[in-house]
Protein backbone atom coordinates (compact mmCIF):
# COMPACT_ATOMS: atom_id res chain seq x y z
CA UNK A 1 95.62 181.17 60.88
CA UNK A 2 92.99 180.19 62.80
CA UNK A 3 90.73 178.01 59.52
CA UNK A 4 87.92 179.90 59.90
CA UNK A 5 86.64 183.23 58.31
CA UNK A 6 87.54 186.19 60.38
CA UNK A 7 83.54 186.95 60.82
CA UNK A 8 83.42 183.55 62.70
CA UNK A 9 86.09 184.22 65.30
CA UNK A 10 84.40 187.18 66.58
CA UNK A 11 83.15 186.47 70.39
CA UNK A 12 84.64 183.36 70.60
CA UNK A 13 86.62 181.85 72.88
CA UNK A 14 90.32 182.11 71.98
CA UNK A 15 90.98 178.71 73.33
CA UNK A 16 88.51 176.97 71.28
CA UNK A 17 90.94 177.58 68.48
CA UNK A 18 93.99 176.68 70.06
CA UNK A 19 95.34 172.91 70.18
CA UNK A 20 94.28 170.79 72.99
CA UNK A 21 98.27 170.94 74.22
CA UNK A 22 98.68 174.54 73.48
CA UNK A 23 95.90 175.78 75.82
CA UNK A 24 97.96 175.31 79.22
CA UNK A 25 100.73 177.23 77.28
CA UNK A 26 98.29 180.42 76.59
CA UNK A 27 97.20 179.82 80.14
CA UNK A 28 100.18 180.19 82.32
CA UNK A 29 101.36 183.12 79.66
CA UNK A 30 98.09 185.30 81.45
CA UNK A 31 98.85 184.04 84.57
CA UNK A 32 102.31 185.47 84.80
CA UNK A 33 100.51 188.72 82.74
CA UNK A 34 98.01 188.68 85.50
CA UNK A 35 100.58 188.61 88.43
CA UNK A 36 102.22 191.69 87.14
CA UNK A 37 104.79 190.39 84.17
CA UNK A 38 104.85 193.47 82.02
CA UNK A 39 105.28 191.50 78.84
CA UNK A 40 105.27 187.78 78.17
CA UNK A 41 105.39 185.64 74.78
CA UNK A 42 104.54 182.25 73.74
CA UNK A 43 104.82 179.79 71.16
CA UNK A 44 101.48 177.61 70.32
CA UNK A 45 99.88 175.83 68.02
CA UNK A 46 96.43 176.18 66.42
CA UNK A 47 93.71 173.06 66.11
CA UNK A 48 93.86 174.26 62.40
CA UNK A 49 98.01 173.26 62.88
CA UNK A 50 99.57 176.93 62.73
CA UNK A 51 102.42 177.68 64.18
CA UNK A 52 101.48 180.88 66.60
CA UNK A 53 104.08 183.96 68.55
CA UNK A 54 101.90 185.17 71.17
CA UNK A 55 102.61 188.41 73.14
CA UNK A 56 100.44 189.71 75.76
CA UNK A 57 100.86 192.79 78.29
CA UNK A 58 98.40 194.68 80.61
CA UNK A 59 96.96 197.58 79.20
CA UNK A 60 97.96 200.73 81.27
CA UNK A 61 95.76 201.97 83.77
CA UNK A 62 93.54 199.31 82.97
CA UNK A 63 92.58 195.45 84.14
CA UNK A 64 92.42 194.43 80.41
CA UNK A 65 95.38 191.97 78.87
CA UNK A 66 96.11 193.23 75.08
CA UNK A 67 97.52 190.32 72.99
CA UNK A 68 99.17 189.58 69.97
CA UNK A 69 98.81 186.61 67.88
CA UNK A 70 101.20 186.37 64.78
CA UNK A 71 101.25 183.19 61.91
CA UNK A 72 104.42 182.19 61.64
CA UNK A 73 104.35 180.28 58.93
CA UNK A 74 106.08 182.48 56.38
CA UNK A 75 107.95 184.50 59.37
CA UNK A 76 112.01 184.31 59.87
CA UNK A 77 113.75 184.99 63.03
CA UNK A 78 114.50 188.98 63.05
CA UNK A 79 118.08 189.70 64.50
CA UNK A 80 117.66 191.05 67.61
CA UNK A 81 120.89 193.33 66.95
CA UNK A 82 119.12 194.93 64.08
């Protein structure tokens, strides 16, 4: 998702994988996490060119924001009725 090997995104910055237009995105999605949003999602882009859902929440009890980050590129729309 990302173009890299897995053992090359460890401690790295998230941003410095995401497109240069997708990083305000990702920004004001932990902003509104950060001013007490229980859930938010996002749509970016990598600089590899995936399509990413983001989902991020605070982590109960604790000052740590959990996210999600899921390739869409072989995803469909679930119905939300289902």
């Amino acid at each position: 998702m990302c173009g890299k090997d897995r053992a090359e995104l460890i401690g790295q910055d998230i941003d410095a994988f995401l497109a240069t237009e997708s990083r305000p995105v990702l920004e004001k999605l932990l902003a509104q996490v950060r001013a007490g949003v229980l859930d938010e999602a996002c749509e970016v882009s990598t600089s590899a060119g995936a399509a990413v859902h983001v989902k991020a929440g605070m982590v109960p009890g604790e000052s740590s924001i959990l996210m999600v980050f899921v390739d869409l590129a072989n995803s469909t729309k679930a119905d939300p009725r289902a």
